[in-house]
C-alpha atoms as a PDB file:
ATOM      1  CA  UNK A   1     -53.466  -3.685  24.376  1.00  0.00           C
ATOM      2  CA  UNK A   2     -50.053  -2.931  25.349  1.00  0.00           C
ATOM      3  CA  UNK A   3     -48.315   0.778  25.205  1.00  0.00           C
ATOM      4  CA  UNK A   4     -45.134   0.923  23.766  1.00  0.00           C
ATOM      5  CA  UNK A   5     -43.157   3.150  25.500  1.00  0.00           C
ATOM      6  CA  UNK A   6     -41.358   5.670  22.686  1.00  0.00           C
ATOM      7  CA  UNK A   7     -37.798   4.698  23.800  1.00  0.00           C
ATOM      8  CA  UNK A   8     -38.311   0.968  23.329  1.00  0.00           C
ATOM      9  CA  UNK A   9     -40.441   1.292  19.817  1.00  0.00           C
ATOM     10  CA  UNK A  10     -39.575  -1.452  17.246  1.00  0.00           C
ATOM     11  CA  UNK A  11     -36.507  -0.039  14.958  1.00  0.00           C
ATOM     12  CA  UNK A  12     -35.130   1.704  18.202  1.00  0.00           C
ATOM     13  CA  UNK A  13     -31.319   1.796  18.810  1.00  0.00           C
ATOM     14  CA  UNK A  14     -29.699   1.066  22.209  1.00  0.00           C
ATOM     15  CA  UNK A  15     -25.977   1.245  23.368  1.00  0.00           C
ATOM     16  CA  UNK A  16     -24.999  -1.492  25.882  1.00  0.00           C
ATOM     17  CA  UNK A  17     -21.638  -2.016  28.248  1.00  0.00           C
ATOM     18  CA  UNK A  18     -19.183  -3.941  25.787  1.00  0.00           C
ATOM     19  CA  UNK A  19     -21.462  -5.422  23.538  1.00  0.00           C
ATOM     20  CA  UNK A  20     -22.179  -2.922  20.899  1.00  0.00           C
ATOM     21  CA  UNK A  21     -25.839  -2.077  19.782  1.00  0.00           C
ATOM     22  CA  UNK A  22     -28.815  -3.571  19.925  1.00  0.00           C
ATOM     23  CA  UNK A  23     -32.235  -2.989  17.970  1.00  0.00           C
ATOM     24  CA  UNK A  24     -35.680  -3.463  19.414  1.00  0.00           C
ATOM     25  CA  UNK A  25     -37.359  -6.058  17.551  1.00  0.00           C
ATOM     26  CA  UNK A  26     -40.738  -6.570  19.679  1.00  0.00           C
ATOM     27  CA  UNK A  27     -42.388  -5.071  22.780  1.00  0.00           C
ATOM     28  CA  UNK A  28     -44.413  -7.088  24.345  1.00  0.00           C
ATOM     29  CA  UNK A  29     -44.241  -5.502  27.790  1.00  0.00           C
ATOM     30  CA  UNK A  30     -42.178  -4.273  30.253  1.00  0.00           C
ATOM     31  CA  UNK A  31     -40.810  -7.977  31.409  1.00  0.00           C
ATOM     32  CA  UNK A  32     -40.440  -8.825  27.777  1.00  0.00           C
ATOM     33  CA  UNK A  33     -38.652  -6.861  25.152  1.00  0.00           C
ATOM     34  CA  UNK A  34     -37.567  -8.612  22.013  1.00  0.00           C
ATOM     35  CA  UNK A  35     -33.756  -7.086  21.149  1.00  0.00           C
ATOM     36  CA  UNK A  36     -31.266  -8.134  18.151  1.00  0.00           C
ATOM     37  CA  UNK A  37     -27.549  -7.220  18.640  1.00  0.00           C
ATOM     38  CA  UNK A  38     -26.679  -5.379  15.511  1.00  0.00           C
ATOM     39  CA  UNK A  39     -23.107  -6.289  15.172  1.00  0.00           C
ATOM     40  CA  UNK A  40     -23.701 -10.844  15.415  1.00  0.00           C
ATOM     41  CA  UNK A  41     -27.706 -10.855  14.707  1.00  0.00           C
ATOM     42  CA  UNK A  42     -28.168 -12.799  18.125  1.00  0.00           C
ATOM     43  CA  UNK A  43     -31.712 -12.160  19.338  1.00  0.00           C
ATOM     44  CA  UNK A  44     -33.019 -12.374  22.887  1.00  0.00           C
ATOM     45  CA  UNK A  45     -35.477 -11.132  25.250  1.00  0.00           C
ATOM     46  CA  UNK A  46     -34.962  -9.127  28.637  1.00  0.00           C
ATOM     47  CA  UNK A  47     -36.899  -6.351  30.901  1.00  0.00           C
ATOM     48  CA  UNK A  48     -37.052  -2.953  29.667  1.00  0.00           C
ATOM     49  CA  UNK A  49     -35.051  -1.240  32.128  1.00  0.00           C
ATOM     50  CA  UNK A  50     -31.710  -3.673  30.828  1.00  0.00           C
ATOM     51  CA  UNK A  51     -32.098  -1.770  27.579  1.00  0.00           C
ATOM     52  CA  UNK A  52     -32.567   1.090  28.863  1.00  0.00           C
ATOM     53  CA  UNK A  53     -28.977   0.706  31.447  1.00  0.00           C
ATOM     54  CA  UNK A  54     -27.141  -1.430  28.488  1.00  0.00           C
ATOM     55  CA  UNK A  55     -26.943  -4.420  30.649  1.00  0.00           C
ATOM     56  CA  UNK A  56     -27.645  -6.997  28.228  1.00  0.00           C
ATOM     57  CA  UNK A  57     -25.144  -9.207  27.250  1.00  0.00           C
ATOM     58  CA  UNK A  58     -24.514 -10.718  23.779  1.00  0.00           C
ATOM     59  CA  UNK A  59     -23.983 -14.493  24.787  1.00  0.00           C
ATOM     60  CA  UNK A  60     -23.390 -15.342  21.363  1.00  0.00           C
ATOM     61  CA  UNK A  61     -19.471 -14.169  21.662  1.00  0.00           C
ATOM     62  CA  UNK A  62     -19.160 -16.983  24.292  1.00  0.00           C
ATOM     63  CA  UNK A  63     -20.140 -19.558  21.938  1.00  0.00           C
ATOM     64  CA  UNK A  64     -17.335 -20.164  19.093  1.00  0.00           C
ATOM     65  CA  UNK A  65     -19.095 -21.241  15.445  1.00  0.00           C
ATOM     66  CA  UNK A  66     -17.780 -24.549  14.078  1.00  0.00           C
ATOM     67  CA  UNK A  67     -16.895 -21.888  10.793  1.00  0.00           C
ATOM     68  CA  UNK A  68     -14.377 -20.193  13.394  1.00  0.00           C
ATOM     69  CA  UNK A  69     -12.833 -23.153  15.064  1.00  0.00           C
ATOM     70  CA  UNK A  70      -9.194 -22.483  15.684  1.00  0.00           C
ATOM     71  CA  UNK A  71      -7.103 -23.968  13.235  1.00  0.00           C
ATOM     72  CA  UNK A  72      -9.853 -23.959  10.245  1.00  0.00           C
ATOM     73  CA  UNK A  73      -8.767 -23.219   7.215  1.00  0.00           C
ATOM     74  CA  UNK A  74     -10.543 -20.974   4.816  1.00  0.00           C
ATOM     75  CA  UNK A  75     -10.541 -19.554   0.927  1.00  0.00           C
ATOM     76  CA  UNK A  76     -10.077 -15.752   0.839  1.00  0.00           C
ATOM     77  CA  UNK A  77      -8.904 -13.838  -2.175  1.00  0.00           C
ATOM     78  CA  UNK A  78      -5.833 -13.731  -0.553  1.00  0.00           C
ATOM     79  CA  UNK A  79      -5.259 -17.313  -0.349  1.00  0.00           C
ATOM     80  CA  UNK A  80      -6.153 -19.771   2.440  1.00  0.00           C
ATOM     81  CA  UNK A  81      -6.186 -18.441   5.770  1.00  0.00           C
ATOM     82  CA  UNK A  82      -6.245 -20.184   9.104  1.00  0.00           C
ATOM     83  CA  UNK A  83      -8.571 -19.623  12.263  1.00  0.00           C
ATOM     84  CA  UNK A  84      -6.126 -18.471  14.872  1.00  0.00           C
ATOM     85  CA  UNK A  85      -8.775 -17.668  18.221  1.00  0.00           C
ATOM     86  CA  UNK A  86     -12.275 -16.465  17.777  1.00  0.00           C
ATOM     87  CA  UNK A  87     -13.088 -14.242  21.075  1.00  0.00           C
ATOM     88  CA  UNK A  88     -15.584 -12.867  19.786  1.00  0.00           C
ATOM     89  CA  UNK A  89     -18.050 -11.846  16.264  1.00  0.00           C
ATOM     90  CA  UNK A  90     -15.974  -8.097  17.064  1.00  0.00           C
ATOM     91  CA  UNK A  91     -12.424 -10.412  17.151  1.00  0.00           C
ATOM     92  CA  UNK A  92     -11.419 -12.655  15.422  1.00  0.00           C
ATOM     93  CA  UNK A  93      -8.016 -13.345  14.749  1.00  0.00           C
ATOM     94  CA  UNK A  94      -6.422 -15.276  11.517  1.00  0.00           C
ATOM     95  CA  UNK A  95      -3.460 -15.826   9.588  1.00  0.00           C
ATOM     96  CA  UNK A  96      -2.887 -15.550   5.682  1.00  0.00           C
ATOM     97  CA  UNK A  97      -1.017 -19.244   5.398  1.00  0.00           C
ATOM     98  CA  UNK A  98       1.170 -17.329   1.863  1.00  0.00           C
ATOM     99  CA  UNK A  99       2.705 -14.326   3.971  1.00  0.00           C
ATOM    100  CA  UNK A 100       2.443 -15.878   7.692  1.00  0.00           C
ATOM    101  CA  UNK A 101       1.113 -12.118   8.343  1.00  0.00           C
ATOM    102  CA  UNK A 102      -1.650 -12.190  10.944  1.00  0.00           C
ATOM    103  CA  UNK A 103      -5.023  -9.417  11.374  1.00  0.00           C
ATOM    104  CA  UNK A 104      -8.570  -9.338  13.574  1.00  0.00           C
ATOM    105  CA  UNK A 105     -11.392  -9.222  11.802  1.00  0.00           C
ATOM    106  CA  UNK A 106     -15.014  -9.287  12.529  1.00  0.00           C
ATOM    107  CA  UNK A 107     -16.897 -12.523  11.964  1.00  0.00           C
ATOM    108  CA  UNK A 108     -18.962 -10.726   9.290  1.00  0.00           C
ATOM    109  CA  UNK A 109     -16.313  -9.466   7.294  1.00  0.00           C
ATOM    110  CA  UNK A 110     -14.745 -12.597   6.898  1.00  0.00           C
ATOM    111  CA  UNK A 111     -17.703 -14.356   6.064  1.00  0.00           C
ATOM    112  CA  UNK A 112     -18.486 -11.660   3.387  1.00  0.00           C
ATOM    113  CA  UNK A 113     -15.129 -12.244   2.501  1.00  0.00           C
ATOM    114  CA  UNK A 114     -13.862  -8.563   3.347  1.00  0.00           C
ATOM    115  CA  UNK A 115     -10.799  -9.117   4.329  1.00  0.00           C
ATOM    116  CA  UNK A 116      -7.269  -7.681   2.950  1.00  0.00           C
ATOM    117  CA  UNK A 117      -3.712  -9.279   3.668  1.00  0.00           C
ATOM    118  CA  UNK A 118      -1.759  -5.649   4.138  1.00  0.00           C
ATOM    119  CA  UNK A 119       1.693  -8.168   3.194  1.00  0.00           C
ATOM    120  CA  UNK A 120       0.120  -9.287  -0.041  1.00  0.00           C
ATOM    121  CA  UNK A 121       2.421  -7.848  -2.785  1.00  0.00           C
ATOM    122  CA  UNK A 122       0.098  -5.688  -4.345  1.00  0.00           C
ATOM    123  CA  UNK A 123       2.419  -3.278  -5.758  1.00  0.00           C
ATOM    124  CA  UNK A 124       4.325  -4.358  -9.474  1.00  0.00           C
ATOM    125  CA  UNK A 125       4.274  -7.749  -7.394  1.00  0.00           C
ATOM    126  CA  UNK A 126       7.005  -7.223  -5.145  1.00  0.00           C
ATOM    127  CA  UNK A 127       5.679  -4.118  -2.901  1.00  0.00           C
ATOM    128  CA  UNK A 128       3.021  -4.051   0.064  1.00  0.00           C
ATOM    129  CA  UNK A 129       1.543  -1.813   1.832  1.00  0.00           C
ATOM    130  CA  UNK A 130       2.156  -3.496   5.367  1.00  0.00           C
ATOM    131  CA  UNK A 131       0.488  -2.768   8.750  1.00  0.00           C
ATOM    132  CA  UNK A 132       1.246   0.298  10.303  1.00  0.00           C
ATOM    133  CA  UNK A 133      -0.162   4.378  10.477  1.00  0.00           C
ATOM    134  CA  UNK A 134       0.658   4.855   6.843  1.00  0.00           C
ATOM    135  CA  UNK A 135      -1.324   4.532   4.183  1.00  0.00           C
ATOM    136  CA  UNK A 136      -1.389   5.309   0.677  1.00  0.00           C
ATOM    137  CA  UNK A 137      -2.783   9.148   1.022  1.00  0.00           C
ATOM    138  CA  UNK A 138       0.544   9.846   3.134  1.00  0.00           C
ATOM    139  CA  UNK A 139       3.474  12.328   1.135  1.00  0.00           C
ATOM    140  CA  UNK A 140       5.872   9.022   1.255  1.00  0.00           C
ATOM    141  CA  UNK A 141       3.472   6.676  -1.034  1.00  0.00           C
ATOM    142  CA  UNK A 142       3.831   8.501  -4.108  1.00  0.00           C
ATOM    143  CA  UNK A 143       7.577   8.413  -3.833  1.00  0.00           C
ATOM    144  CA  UNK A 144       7.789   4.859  -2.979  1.00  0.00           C
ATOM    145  CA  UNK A 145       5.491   3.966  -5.643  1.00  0.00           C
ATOM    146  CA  UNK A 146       7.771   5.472  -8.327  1.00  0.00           C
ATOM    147  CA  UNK A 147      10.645   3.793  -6.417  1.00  0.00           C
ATOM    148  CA  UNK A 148       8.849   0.455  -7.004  1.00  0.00           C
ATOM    149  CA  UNK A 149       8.157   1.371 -10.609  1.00  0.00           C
ATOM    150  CA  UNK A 150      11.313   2.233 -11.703  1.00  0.00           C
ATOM    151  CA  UNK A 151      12.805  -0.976 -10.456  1.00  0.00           C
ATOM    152  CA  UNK A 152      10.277  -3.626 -11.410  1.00  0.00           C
ATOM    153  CA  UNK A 153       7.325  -1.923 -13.978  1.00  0.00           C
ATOM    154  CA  UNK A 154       8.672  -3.832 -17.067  1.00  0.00           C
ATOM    155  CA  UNK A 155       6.352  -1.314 -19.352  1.00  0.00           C
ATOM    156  CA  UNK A 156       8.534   1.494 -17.821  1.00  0.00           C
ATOM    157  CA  UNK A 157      11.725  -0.260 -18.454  1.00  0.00           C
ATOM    158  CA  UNK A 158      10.385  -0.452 -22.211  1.00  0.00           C
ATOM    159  CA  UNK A 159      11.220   3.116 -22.377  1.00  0.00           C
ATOM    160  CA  UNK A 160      13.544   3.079 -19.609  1.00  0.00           C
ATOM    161  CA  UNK A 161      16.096   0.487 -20.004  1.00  0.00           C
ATOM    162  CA  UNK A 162      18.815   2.181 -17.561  1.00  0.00           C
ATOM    163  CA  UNK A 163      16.685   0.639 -15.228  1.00  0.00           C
ATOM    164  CA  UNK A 164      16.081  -2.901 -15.724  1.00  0.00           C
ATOM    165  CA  UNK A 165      18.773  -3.840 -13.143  1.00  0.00           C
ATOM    166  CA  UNK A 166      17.820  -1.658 -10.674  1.00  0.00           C
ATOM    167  CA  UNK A 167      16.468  -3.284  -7.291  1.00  0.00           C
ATOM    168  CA  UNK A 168      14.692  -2.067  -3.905  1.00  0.00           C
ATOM    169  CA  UNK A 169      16.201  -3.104  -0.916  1.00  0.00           C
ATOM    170  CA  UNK A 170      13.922  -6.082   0.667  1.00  0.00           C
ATOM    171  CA  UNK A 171      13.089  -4.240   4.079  1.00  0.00           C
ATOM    172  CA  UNK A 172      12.061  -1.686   1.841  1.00  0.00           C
ATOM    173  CA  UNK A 173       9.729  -3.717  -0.444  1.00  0.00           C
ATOM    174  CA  UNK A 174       7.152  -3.000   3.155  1.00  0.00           C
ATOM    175  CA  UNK A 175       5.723   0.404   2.543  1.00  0.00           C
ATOM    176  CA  UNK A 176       5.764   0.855   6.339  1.00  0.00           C
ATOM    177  CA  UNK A 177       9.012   0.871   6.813  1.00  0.00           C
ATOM    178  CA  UNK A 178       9.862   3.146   4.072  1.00  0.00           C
ATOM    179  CA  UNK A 179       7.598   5.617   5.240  1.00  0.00           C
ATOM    180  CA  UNK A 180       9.426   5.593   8.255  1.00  0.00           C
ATOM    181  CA  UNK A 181      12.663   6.328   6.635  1.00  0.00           C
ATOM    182  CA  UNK A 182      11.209   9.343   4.625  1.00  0.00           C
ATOM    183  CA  UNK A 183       9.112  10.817   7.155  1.00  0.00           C
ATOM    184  CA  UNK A 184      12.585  10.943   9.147  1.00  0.00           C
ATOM    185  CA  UNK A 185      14.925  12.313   6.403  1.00  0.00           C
ATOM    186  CA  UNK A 186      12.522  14.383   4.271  1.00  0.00           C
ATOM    187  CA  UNK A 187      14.059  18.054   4.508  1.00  0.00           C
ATOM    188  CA  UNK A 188      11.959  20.752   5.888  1.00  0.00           C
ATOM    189  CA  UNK A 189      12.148  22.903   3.600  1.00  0.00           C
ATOM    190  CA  UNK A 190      10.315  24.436   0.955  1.00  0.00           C
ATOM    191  CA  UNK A 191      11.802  23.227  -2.256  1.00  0.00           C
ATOM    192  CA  UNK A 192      10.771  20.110  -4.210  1.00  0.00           C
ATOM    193  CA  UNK A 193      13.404  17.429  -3.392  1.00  0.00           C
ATOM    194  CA  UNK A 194      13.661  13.683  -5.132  1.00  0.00           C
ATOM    195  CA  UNK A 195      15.352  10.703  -4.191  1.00  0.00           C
ATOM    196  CA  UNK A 196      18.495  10.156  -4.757  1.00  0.00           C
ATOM    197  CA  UNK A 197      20.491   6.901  -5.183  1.00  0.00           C
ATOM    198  CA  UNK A 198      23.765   7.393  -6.734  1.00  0.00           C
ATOM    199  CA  UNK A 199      25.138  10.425  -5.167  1.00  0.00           C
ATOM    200  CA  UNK A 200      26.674   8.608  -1.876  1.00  0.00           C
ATOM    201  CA  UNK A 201      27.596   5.277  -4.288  1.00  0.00           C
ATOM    202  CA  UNK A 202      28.255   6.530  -7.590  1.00  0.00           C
ATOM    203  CA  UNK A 203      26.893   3.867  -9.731  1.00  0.00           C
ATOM    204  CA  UNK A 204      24.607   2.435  -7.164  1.00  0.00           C
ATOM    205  CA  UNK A 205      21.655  -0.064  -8.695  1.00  0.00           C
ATOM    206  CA  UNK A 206      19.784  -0.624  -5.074  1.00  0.00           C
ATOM    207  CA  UNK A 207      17.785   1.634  -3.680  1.00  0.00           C
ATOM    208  CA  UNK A 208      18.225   1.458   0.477  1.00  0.00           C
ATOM    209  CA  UNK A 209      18.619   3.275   3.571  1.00  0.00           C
ATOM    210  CA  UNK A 210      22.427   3.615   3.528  1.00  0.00           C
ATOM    211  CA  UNK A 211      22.490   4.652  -0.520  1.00  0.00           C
ATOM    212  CA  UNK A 212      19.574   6.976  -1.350  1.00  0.00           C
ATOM    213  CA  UNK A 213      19.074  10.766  -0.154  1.00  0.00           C
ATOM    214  CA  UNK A 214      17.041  13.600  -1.004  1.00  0.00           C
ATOM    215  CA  UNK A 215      18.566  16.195  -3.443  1.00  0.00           C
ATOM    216  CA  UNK A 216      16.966  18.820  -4.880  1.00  0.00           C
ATOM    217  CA  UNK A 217      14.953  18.948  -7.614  1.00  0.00           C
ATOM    218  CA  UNK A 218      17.141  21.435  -9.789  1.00  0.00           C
ATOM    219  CA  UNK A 219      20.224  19.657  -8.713  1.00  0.00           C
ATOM    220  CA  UNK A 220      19.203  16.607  -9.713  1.00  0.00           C
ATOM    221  CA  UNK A 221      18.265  17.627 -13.322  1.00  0.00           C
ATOM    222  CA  UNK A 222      21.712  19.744 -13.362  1.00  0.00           C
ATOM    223  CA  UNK A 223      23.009  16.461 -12.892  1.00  0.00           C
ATOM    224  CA  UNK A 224      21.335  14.294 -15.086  1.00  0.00           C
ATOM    225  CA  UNK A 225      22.590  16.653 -17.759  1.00  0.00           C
ATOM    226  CA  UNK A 226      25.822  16.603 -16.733  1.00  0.00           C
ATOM    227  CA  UNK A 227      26.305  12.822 -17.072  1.00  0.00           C
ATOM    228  CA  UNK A 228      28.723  10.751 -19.318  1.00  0.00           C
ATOM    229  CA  UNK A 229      26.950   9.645 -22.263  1.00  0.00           C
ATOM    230  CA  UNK A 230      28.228   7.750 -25.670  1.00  0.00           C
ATOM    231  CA  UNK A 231      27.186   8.061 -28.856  1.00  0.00           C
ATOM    232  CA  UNK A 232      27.871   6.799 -32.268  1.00  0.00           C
ATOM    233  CA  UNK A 233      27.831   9.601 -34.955  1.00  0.00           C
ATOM    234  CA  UNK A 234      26.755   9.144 -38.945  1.00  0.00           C
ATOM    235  CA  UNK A 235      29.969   8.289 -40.085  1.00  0.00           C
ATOM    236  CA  UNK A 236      30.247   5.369 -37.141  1.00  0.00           C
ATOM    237  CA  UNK A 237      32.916   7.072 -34.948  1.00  0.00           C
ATOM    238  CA  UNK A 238      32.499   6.968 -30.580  1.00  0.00           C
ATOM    239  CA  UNK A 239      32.015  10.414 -29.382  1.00  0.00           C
ATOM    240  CA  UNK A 240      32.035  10.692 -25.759  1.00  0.00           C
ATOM    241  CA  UNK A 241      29.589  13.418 -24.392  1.00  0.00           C
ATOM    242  CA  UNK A 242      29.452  15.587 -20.707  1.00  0.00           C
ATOM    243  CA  UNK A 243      26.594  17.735 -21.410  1.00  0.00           C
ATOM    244  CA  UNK A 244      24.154  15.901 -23.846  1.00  0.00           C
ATOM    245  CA  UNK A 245      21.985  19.125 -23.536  1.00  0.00           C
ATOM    246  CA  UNK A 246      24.449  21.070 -24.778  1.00  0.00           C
ATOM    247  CA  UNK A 247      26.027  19.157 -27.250  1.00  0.00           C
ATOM    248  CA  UNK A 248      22.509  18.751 -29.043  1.00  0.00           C
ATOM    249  CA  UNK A 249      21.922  22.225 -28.873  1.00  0.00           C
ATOM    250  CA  UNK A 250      25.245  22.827 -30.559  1.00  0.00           C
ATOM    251  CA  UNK A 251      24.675  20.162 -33.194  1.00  0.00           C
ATOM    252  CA  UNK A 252      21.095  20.870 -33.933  1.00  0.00           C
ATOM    253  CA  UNK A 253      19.668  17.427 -32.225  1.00  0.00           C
ATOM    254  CA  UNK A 254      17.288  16.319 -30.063  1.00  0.00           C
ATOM    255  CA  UNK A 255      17.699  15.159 -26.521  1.00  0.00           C
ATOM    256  CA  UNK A 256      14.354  13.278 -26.251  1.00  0.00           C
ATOM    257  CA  UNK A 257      15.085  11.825 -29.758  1.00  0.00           C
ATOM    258  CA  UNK A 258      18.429  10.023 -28.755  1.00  0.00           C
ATOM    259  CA  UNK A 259      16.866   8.755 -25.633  1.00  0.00           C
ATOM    260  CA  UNK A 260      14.122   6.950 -28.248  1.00  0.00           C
ATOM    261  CA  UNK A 261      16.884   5.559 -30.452  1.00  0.00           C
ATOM    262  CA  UNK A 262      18.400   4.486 -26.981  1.00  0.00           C
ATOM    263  CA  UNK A 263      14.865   2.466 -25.678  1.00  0.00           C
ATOM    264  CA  UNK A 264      14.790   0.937 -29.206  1.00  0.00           C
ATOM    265  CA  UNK A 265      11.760   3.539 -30.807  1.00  0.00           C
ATOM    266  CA  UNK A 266      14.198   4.695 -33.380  1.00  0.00           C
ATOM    267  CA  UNK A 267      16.627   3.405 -35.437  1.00  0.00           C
ATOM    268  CA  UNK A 268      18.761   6.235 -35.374  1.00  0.00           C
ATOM    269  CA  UNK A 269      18.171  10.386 -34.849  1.00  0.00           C
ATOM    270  CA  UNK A 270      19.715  11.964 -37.837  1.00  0.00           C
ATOM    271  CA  UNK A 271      22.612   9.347 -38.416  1.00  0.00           C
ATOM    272  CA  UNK A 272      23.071   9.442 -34.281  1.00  0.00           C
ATOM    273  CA  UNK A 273      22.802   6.365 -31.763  1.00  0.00           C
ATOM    274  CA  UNK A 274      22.823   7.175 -28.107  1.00  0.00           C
ATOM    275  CA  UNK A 275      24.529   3.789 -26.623  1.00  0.00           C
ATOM    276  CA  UNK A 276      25.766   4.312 -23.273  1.00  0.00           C
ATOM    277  CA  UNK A 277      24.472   6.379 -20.370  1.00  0.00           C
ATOM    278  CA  UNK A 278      27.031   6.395 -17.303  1.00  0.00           C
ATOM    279  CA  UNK A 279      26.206   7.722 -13.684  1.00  0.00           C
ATOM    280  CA  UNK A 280      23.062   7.222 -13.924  1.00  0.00           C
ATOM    281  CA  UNK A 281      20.797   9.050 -11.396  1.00  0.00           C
ATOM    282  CA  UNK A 282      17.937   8.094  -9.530  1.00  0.00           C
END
């Protein structure tokens, strides 16, 4: 009967030198100790005292699987995606044939089909999150996001139709790069600023680097209320309006009203029709 040393006992863990871990499948003695590496499922059999320095190698990664062949092409719920060079199960490197974009995967994740093209547009179908340090937990994403949605949600332009020819500048369509830009012009400071897009272009429709900026929160809803806007009174004369806020307050109206007569939920707000909004912000 053979004694199984505690170290090398079936279900045991071992580290080797560049080939991840192994697990002890069989001891049958010290010349002859059956190991599986965890990370491909190749088995083999070595002395004890390999495990127990890590100098077992994985010759599996040598060997390339017919599945991995370099230029292969396989289904992904990305698309198809081509077998650019398998080094090995940790490294495998393909490319999503839709966006050209390439990644490294493991062998088992591609297999299992766990695999995500970060230039997919996965964002109101124009917007991806791209490869980079960012992700969507970072302080820029939520202010892209909104970018995104104000420019191509077409349930927000139902509601929102100052918006429907609005438009993200392409470079900025990769999350990445946006972060980038915000991370770098962000103001330290404690207030709650927005972005901007109109204040350097008055009338601007794109948001980009060169057109948008970070105002203030206060000053930006000063602004909005300080905008041009048109209406059409009950008698069907054009009266031409600075401060809507004010000029419903005066005349007994409501702001959020007109703004529903403007998206098309009302007919009209007590005889009024809010037709034109100029300058818009944002």
């Amino acid at each position: 009967m053979t004694n199984t040393p505690i170290d090398l006992a079936v279900g045991s863990l071992h580290k080797t030198r560049g080939y991840g871990d192994v697990v002890i499948t069989a001891y049958n003695s010290s010349k002859s100790v059956k190991v599986m590496f965890v990370d491909t499922g190749y088995v083999t059999t070595v002395p004890s005292r390999e495990v127990r320095n890590g100098l077992i190698k994985d010759k599996s990664v040598d060997v390339t699987p017919n599945e991995f062949k370099a230029g292969n092409v396989i289904d992904s719920d990305y698309g198809p995606v081509e077998i650019i060079k398998y080094t090995n199960a940790k490294h495998v490197k393909v490319r999503f044939i839709r966006t050209s974009s390439e990644r490294v995967f493991h062998a088992n994740a591609i297999r299992d089909g766990r695999i995500k093209d970060l230039f997919a547009p996965s964002v109101y179908g124009v917007g991806f999150i791209g490869s980079g340090r960012f992700n969507s937990k970072a302080k820029a994403y939520k202010c892209w996001h909104s970018m995104m949605q104000r420019c191509y949600d077409r349930n927000f332009h139902k509601a929102n139709k100052s918006y429907i020819d609005c438009s993200v500048e392409k470079a900025w369509h990769n999350f990445q790069v946006f972060a980038e830009w915000f991370e770098q012009n962000y103001p330290n400071d404690v207030d709650s600023f927005e972005l901007d897009k109109d204040s350097k272009v008055p009338g601007n429709r794109v948001y980009s680097p060169e057109t948008c900026l970070f105002i203030p929160k206060v000053l930006n809803i000063k602004t909005s209320a300080e905008k041009s806007h048109t209406l059409i009174d009950p008698n069907g004369n054009r009266v031409d309006v600075v401060n809507l806020r004010g000029f419903c307050k005066e005349n007994n109206l409501s702001v959020q009203n007109l703004y529903a007569v403007r998206s098309g939920k009302f007919s009209h707000h007590k005889g009024w029709v809010l037709v034109r909004l100029d300058n818009k912000n944002q």
